[in-house]
C-alpha atoms as a PDB file:
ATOM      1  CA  UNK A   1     106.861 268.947  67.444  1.00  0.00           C
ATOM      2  CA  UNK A   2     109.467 266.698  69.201  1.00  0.00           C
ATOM      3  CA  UNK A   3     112.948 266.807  68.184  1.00  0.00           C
ATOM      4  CA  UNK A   4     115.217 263.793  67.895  1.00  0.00           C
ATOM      5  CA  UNK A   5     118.834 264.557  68.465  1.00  0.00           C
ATOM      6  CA  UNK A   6     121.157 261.995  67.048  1.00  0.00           C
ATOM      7  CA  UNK A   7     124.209 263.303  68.258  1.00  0.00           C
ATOM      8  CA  UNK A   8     126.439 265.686  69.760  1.00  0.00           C
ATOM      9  CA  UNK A   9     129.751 268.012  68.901  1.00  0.00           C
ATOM     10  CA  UNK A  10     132.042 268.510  71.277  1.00  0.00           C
ATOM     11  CA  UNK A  11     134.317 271.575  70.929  1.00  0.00           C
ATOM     12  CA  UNK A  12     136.806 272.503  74.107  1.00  0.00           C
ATOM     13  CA  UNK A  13     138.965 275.155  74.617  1.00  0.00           C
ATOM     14  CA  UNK A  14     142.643 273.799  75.680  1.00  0.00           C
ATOM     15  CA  UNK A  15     143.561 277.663  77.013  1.00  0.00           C
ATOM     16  CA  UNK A  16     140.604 278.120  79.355  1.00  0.00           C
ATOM     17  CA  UNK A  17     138.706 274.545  79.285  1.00  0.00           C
ATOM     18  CA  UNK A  18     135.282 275.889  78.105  1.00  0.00           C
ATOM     19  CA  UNK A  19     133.359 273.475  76.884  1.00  0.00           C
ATOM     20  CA  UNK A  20     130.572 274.359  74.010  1.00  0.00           C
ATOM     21  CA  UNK A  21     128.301 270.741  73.110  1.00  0.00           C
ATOM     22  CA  UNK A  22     126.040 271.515  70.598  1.00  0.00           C
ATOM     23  CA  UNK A  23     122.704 268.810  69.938  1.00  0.00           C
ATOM     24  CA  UNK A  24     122.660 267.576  66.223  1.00  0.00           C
ATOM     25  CA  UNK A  25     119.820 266.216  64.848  1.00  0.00           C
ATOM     26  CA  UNK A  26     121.373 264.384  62.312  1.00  0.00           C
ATOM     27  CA  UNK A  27     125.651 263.484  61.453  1.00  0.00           C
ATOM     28  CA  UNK A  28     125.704 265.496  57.329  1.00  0.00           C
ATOM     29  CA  UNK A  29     128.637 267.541  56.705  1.00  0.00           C
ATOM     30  CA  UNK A  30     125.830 270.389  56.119  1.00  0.00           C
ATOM     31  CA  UNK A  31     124.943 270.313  59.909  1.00  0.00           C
ATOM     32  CA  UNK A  32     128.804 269.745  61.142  1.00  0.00           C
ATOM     33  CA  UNK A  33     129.144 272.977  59.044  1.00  0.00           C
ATOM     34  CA  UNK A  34     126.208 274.903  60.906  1.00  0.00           C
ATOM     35  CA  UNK A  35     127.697 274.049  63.993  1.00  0.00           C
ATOM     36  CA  UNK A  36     131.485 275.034  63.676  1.00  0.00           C
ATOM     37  CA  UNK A  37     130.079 278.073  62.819  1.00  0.00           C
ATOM     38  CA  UNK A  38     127.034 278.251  65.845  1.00  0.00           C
ATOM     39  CA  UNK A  39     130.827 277.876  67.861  1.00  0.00           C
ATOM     40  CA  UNK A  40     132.596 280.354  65.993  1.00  0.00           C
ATOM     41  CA  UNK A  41     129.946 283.100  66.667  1.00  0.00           C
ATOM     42  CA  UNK A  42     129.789 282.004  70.555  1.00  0.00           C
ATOM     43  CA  UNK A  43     133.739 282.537  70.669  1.00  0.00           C
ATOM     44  CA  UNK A  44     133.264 285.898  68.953  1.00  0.00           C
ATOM     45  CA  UNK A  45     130.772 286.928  71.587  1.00  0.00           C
ATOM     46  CA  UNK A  46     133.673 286.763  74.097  1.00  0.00           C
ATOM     47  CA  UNK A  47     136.590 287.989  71.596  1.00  0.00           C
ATOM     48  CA  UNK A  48     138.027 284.899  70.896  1.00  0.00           C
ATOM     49  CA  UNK A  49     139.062 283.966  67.696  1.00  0.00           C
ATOM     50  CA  UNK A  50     138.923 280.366  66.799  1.00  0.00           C
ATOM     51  CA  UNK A  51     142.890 279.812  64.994  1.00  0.00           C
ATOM     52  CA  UNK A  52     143.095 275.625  65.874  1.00  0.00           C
ATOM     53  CA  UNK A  53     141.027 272.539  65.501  1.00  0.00           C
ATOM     54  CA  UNK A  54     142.689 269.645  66.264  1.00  0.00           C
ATOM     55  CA  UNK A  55     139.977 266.823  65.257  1.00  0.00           C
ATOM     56  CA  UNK A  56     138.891 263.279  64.669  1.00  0.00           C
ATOM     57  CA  UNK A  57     139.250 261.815  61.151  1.00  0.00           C
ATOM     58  CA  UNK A  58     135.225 261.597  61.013  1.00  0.00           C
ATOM     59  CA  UNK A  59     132.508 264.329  59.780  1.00  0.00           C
ATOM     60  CA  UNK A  60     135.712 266.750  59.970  1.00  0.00           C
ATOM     61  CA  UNK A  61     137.925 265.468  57.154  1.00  0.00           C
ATOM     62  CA  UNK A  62     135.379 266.697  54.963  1.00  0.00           C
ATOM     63  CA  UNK A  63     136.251 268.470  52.265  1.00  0.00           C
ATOM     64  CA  UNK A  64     133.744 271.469  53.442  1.00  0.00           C
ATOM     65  CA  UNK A  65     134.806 271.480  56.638  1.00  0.00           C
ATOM     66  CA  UNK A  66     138.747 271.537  55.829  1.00  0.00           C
ATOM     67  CA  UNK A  67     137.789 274.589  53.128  1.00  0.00           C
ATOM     68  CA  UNK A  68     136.154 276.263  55.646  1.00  0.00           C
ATOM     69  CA  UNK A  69     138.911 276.245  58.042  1.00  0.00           C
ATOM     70  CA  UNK A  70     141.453 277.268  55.068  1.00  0.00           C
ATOM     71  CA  UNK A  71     139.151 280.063  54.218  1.00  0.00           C
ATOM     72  CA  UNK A  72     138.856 281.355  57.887  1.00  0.00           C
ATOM     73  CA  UNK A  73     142.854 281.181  57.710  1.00  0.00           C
ATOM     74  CA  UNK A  74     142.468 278.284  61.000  1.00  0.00           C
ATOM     75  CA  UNK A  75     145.179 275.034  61.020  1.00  0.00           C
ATOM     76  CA  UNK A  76     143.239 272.332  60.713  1.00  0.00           C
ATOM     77  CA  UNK A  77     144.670 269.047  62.051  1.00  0.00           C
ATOM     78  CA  UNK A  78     143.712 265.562  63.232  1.00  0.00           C
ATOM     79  CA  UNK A  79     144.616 262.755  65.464  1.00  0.00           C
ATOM     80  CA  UNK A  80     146.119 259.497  64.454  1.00  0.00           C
ATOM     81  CA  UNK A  81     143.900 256.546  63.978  1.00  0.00           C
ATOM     82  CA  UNK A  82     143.784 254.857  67.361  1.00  0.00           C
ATOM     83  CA  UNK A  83     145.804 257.437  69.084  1.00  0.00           C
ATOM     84  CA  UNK A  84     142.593 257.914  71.727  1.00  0.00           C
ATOM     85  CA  UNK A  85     146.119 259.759  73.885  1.00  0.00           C
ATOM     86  CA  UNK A  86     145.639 262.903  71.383  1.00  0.00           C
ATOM     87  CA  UNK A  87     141.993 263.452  72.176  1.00  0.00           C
ATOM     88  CA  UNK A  88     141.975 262.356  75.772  1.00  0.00           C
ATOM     89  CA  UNK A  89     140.506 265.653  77.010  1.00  0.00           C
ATOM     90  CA  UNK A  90     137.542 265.363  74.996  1.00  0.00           C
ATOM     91  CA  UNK A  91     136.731 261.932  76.031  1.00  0.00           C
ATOM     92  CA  UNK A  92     137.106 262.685  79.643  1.00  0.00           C
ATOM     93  CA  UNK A  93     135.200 265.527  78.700  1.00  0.00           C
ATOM     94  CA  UNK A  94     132.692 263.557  77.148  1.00  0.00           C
ATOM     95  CA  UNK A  95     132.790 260.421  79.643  1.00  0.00           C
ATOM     96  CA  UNK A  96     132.221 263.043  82.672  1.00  0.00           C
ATOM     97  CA  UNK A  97     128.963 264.711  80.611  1.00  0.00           C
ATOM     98  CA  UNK A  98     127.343 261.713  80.027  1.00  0.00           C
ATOM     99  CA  UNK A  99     128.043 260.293  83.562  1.00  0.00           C
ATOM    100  CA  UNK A 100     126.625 263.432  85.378  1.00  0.00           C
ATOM    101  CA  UNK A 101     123.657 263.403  82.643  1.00  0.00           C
ATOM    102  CA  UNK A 102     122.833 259.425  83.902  1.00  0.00           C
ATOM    103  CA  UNK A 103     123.088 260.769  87.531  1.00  0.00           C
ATOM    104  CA  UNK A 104     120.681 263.574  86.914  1.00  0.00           C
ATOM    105  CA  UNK A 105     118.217 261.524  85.315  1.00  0.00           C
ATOM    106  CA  UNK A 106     118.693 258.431  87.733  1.00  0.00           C
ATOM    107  CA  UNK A 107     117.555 260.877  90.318  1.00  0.00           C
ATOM    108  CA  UNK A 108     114.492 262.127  88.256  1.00  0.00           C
ATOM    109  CA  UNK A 109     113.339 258.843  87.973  1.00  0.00           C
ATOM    110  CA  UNK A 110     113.590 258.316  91.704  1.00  0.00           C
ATOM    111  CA  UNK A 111     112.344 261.638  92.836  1.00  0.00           C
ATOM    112  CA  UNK A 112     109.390 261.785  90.372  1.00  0.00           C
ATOM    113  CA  UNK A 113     108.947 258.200  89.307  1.00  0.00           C
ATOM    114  CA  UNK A 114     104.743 258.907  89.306  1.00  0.00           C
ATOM    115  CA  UNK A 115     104.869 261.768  87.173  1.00  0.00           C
ATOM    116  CA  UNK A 116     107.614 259.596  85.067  1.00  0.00           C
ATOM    117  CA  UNK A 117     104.694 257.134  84.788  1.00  0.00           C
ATOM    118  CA  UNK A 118     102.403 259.038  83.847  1.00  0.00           C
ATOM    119  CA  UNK A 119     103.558 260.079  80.516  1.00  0.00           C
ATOM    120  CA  UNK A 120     104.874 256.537  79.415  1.00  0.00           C
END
């Protein structure tokens, strides 16, 4: 069965830069749910206890989302509408993923263009 990802969540550690992305197959509160916990128990494998998110004003001003974090005692706060300055280490975060993902398949298609061929 093939699996189409629509998107991606981004989650970064400010203290020691980790960055976790995890593949979403579709953008419901439901799945944004699933995955702030898929990061919590990652975190938890190394000790580290999630207390911050610092957010867009998307998928995470839900209302399940912001419970969750109230219930997990974690702050939960978000940036200003076109203040792209208070996320700008998740977009260069983001801009540098994508970039190095177009490089590796730019080189795939070079490198193996007849096998690319084959199964288009």
């Amino acid at each position: 069965m093939l699996v189409k990802y629509r998107g991606a969540t981004f989650f970064i550690d400010e203290n020691s830069d980790k960055v976790y992305v995890h593949l979403m197959c579709d953008h419901t509160a439901v799945s944004t749910f699933k995955v702030k916990h898929a990061y919590e128990r990652l975190a938890g494998t190394s000790n580290v206890r999630i207390l911050r998110y610092h957010a867009d004003n998307g998928r995470f001003a839900d209302a399940s989302f912001s419970n969750d974090c109230r219930d997990n005692d974690q702050i939960l706060s978000f940036c200003g509408v076109g203040s792209h300055h208070q996320n700008g280490i998740v977009e260069k975060k983001i801009r540098d993923i994508v970039e190095y993902a177009r490089t590796l398949l730019a080189h795939g298609a070079y490198l193996w263009s007849e096998k690319i061929k084959k199964y288009m």
